[in-house]
Structure formats: structure tokens, C-alpha cells
N, C-alpha and C. Protein backbone atom coordinates (compact mmCIF):
# COMPACT_ATOMS: atom_id res chain seq x y z
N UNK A 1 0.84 -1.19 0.00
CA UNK A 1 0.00 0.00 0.00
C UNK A 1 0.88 1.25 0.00
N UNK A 2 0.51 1.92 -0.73
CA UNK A 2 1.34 3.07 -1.01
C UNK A 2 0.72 4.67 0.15
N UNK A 3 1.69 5.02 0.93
CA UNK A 3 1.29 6.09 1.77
C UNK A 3 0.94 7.15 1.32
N UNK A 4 -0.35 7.59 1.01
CA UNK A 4 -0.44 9.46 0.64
C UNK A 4 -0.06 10.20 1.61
N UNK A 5 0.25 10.87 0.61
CA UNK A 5 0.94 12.81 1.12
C UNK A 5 -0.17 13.36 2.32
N UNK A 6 0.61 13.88 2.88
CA UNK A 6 -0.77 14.28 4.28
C UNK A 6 -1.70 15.15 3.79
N UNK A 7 -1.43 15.95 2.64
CA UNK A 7 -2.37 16.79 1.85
C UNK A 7 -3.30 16.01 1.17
N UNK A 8 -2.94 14.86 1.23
CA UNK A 8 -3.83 14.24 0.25
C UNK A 8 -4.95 13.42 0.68
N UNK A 9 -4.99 13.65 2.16
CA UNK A 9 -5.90 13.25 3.44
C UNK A 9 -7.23 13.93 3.53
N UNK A 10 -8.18 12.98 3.26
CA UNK A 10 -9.15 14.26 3.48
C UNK A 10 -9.86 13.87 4.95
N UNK A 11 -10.45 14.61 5.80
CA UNK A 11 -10.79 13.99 6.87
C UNK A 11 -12.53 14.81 6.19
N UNK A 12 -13.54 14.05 7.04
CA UNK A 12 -15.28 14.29 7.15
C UNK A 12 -15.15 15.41 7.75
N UNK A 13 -15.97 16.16 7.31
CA UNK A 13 -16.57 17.34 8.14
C UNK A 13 -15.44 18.27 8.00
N UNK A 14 -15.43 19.13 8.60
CA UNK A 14 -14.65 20.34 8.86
C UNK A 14 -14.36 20.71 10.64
N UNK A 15 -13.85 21.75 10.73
CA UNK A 15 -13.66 22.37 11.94
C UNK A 15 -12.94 23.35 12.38
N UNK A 16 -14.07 24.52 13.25
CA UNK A 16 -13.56 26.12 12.69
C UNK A 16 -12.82 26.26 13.49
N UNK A 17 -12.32 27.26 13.11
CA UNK A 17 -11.46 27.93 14.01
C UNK A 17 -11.40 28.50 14.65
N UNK A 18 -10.73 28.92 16.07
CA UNK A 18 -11.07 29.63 17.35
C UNK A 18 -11.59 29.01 18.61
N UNK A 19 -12.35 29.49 18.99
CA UNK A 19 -12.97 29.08 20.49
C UNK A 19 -14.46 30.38 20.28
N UNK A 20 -15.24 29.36 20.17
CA UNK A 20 -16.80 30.16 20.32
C UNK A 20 -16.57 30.82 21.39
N UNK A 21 -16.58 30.48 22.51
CA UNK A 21 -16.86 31.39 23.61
C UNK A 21 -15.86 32.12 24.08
N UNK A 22 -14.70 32.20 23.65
CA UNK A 22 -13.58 33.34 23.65
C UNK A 22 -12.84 33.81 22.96
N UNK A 23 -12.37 34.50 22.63
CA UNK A 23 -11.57 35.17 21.48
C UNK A 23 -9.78 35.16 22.35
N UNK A 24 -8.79 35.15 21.00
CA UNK A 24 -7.88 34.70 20.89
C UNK A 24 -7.40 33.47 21.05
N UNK A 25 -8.28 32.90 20.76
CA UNK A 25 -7.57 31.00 21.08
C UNK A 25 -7.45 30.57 19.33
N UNK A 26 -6.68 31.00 18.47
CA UNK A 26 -6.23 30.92 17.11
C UNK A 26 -5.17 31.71 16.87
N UNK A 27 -3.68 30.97 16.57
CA UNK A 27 -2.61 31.36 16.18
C UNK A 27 -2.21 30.97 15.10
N UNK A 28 -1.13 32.17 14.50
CA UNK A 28 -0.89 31.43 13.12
C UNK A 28 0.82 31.84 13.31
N UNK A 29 1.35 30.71 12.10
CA UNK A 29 2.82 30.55 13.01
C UNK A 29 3.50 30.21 11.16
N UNK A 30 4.23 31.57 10.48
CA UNK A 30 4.79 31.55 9.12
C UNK A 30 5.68 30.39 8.60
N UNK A 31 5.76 29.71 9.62
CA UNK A 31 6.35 28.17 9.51
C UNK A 31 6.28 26.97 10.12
N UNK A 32 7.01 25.60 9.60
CA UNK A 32 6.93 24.88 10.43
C UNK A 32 8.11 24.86 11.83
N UNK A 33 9.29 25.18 10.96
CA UNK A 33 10.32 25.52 11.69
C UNK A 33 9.95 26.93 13.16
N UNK A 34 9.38 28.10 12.92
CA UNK A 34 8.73 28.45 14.07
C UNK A 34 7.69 27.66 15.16
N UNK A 35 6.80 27.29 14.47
CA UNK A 35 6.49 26.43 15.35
C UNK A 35 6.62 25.73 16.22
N UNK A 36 7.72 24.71 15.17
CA UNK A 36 8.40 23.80 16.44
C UNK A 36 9.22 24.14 17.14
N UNK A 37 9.67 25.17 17.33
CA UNK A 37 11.06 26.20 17.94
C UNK A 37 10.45 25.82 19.58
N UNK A 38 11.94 25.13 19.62
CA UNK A 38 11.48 25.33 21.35
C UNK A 38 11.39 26.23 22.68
N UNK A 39 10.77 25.52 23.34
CA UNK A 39 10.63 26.46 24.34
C UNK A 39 11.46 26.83 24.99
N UNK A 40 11.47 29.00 24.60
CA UNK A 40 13.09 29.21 26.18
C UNK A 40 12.37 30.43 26.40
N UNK A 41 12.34 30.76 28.21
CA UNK A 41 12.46 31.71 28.56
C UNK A 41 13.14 32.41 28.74
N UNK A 42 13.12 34.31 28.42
CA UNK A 42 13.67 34.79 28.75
C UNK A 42 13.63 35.63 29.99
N UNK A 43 14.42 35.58 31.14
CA UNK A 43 13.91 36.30 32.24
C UNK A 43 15.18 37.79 31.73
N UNK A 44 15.32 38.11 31.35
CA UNK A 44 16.34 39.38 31.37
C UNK A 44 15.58 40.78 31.96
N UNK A 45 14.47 40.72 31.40
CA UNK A 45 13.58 42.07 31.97
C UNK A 45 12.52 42.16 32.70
N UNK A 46 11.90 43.01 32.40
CA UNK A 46 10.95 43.19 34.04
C UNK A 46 9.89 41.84 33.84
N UNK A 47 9.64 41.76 32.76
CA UNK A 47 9.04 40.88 31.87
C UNK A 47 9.26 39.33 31.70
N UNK A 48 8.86 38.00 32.20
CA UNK A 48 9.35 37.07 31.75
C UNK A 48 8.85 36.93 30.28
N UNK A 49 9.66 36.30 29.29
CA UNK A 49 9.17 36.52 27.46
C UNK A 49 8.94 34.76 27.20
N UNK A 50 8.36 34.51 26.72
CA UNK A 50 8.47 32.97 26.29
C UNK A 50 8.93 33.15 25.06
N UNK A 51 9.58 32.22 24.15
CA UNK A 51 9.63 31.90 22.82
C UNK A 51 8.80 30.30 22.63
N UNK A 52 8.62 30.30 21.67
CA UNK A 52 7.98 28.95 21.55
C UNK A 52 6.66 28.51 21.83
N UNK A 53 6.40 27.49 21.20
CA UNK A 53 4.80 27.23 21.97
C UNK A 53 4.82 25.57 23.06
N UNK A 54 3.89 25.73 23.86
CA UNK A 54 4.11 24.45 24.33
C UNK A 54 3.13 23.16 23.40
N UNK A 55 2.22 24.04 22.60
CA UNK A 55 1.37 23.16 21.75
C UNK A 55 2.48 22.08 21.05
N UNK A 56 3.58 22.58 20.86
CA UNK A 56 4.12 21.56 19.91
C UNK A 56 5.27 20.37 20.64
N UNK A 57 5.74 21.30 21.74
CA UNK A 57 6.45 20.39 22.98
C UNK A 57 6.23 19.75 23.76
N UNK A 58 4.64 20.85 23.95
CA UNK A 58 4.83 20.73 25.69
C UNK A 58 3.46 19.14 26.28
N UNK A 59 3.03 18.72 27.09
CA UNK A 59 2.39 17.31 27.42
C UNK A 59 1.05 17.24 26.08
N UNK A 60 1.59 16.20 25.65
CA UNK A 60 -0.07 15.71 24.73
C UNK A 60 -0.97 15.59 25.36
N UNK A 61 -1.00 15.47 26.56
CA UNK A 61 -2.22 14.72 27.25
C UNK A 61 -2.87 16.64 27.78
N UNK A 62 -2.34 17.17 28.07
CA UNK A 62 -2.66 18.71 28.15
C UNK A 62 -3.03 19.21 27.28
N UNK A 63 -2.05 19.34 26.00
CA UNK A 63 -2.48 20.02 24.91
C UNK A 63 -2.68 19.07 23.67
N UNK A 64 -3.95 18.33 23.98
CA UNK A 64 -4.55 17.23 23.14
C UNK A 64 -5.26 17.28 21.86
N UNK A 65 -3.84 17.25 20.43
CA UNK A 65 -4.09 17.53 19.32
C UNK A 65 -5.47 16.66 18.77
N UNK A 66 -6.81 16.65 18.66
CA UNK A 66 -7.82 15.95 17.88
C UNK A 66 -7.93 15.81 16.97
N UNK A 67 -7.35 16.99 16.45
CA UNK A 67 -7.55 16.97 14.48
C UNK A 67 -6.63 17.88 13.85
N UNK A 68 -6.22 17.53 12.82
CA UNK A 68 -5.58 18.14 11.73
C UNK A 68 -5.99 18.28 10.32
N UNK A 69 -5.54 19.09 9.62
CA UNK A 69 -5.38 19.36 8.53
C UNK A 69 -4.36 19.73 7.83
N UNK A 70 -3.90 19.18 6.33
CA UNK A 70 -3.20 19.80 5.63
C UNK A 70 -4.10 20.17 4.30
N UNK A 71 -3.69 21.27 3.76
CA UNK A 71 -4.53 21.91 3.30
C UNK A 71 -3.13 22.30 1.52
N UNK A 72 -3.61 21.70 0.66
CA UNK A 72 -2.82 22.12 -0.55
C UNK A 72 -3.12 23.48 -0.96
N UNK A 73 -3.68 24.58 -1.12
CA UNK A 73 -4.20 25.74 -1.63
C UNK A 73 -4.56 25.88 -2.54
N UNK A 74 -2.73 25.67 -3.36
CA UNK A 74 -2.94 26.26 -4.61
C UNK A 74 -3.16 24.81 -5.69
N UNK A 75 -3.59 23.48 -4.88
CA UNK A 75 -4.44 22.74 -5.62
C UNK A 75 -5.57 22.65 -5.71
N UNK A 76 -6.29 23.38 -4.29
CA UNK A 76 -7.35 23.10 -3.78
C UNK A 76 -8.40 24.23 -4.97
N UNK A 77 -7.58 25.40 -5.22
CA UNK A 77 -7.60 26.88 -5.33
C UNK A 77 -6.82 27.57 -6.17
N UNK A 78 -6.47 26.99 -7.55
CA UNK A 78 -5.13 27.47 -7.77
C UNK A 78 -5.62 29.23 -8.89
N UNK A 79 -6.58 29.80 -8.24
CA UNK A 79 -6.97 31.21 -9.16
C UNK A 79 -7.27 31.63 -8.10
N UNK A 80 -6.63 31.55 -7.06
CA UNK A 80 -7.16 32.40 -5.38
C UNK A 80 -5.47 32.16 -5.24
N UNK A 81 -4.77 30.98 -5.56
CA UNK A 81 -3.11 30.16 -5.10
C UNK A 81 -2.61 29.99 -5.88
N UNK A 82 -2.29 31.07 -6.73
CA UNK A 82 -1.71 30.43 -8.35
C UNK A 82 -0.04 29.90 -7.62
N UNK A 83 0.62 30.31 -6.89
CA UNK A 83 1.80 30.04 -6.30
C UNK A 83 1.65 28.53 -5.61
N UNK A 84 2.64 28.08 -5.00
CA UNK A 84 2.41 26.51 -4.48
C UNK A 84 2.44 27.11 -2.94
N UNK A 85 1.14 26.66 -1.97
CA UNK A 85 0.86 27.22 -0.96
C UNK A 85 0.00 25.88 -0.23
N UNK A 86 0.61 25.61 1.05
CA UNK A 86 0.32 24.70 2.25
C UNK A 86 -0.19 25.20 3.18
N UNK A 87 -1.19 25.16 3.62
CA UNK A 87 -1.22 25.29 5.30
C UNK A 87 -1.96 23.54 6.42
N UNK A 88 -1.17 23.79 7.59
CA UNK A 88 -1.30 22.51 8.25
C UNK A 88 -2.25 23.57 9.59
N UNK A 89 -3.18 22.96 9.64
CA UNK A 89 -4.49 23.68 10.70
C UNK A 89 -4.01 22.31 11.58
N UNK A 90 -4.17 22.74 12.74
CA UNK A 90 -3.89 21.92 14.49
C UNK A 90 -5.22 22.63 15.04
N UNK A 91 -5.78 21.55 15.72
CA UNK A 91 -6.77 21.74 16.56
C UNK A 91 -6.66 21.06 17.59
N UNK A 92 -6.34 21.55 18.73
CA UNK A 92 -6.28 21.06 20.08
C UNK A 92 -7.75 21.71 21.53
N UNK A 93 -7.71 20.08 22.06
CA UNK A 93 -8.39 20.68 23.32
C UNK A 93 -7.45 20.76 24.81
N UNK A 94 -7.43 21.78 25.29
CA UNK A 94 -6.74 21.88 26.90
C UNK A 94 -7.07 20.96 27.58
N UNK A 95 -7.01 20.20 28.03
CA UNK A 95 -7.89 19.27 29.21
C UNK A 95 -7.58 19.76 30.49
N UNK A 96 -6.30 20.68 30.64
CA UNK A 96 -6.74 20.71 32.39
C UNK A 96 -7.96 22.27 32.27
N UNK A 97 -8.05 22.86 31.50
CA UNK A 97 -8.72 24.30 31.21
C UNK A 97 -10.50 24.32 31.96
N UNK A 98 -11.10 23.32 30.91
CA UNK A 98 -10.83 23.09 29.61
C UNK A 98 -11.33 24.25 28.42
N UNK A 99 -10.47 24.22 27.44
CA UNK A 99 -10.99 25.21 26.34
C UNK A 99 -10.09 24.47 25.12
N UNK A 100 -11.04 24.81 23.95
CA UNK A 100 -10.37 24.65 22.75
C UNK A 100 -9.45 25.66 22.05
N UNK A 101 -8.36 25.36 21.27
CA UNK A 101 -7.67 26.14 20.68
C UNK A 101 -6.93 25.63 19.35
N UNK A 102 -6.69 26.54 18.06
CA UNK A 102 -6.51 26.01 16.81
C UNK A 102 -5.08 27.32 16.71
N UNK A 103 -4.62 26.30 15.43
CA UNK A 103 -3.07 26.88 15.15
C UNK A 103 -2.99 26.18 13.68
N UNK A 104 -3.18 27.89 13.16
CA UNK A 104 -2.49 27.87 11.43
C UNK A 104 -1.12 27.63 11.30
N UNK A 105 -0.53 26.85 10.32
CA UNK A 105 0.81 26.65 10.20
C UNK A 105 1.09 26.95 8.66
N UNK A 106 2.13 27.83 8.26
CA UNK A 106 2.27 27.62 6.70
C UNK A 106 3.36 26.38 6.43
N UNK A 107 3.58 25.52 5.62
CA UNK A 107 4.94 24.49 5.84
C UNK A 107 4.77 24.02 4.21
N UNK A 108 5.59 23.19 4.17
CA UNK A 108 5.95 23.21 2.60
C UNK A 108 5.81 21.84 2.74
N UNK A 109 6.09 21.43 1.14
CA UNK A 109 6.19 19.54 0.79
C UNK A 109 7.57 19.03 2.00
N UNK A 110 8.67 19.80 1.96
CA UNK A 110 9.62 19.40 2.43
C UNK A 110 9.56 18.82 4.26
N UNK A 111 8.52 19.90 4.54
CA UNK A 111 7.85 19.28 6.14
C UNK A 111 7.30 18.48 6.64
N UNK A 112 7.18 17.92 5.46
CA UNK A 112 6.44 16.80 6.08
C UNK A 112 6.58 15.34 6.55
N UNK A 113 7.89 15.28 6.35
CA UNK A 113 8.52 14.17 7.23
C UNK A 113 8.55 14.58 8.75
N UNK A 114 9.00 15.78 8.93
CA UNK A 114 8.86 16.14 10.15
C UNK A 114 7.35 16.76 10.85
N UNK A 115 6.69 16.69 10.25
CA UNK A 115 5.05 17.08 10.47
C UNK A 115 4.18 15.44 10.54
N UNK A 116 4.85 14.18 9.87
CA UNK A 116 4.42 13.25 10.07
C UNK A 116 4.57 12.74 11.55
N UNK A 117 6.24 12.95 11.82
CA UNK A 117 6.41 12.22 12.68
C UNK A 117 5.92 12.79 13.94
N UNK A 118 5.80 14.09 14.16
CA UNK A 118 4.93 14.57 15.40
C UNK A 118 3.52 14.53 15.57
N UNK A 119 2.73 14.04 14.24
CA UNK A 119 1.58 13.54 14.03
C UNK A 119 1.25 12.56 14.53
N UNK A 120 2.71 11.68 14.82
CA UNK A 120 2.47 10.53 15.02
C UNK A 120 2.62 10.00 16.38
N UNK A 121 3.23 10.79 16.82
CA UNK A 121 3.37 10.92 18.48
C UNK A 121 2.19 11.33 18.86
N UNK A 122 1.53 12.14 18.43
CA UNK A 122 0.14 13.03 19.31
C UNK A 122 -1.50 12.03 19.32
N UNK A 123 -0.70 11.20 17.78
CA UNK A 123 -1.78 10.01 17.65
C UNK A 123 -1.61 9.00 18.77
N UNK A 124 -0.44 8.32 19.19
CA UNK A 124 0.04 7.88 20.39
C UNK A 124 -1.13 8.03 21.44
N UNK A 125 -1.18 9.29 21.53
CA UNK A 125 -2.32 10.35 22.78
C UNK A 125 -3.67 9.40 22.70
N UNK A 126 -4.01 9.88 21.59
CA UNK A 126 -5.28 9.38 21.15
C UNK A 126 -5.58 8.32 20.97
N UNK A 127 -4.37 7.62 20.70
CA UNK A 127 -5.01 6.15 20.89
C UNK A 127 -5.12 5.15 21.80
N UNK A 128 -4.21 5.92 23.10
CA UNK A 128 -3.87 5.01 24.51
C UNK A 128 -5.26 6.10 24.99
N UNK A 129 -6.06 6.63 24.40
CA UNK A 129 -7.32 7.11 25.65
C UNK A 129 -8.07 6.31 24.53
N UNK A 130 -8.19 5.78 23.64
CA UNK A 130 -9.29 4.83 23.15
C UNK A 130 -8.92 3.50 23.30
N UNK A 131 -7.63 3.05 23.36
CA UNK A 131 -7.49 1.89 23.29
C UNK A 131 -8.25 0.60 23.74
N UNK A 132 -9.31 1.15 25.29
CA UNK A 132 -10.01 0.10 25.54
C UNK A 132 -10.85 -0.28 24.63
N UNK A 133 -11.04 0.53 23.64
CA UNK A 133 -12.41 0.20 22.89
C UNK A 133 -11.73 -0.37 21.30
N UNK A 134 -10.81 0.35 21.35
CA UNK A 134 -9.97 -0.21 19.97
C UNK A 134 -9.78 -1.88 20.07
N UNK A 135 -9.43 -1.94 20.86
CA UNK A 135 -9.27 -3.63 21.43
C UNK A 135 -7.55 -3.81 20.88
């Protein structure tokens, strides 16, 4: 069996973006490489600064990816995307919160070895909380 491209995934249904009942729970992040940038604080000023997100580091079981998307554009769209254009949509729920939260990613063909394999860890998540039923 031959593996498709994660773009080439279609999942049922859809799923928007944000958090109905609050605003700012949707980030968008000009790469994959930002994204995954890890986490460092800076304490230098009055200010502690984070870099990084913990969505992509920090506990699965906290920040519990449900769904994804990769999204081709300029196949999907190519007179809106005449250029070659990706985006990977993350949709996570908080569980200790709880609240939902989504994260635009732009990333290229080349990311996706590394967009698989953290896909594949977060699936990990999801499948040791179904597993009783998975059998």
C-alpha cells in the first residue's frame, strides 16, 4: 500500500477555528520551523518573554491535538493560489482548562517528514485514551 501525502488526506466534516466562547484562542505561526522552535524563557527584563509554543512540545495529554489538517491551496484553489501554498491547521483541546484552541501553520512539501512524525506521536495520545475500545 502506497502512503499518501498528508495533503492528500481528506478527513469528514470540517472544523472552525477559534474558540466560540472566547476570542484569541487561534494562532498562526509563518512556519513549520517556528512552530516547532522550542521552548526558552527569557527572564532578562521586568518581563518574563516565552519563545515557543508548548502546543508543539509541551504534554499531549494537556495540549490534546484531535484533528488536523493539511490543506494544498494552490491545488485546492489554484486562481485564489496560483503560487504553491500549504497550510497545516492543528486543533487542540486543553484538558486541564478546559478550552479549545486552533493553530495555522504555513509548511511546505519538504515538512512533512517532520510534520508526520509529530503527528504521530500526538496520535500515540489518542489512541492510549481509546485503546479500551480499539481492542
Amino acid at each position: 500500500m502506497t502512503t499518501k501525502h498528508l495533503w492528500e488526506i481528506e478527513h469528514p466534516y470540517r472544523c472552525e477555528y477559534g474558540n466560540f466562547y472566547e476570542r484569541g484562542l487561534h494562532s498562526r505561526y509563518e512556519s513549520w520551523a517556528e512552530f516547532s522552535r522550542p521552548v526558552e524563557y527569557d527572564r532578562s527584563g521586568p518581563r518574563l518573554k516565552q519563545t515557543g509554543t508548548l502546543l508543539y512540545s509541551g504534554d499531549p495529554d494537556m495540549n490534546c491535538l484531535f484533528r488536523w489538517d493539511w490543506d494544498a491551496l494552490h491545488l485546492t484553489d489554484p486562481d485564489l493560489f496560483p503560487e504553491e501554498h500549504h497550510r497545516l491547521s492543528l486543533f487542540f483541546i486543553m484538558q486541564g482548562k478546559p478550552y479549545n484552541q486552533s493553530v495555522e501553520v504555513k509548511v511546505t512539501e519538504e515538512d512533512e517528514p517532520a510534520v508526520r512524525a509529530w503527528l504521530a506521536e500526538r496520535a500515540d495520545t489518542m489512541r492510549a485514551m481509546w485503546e479500551p475500545l480499539l481492542g
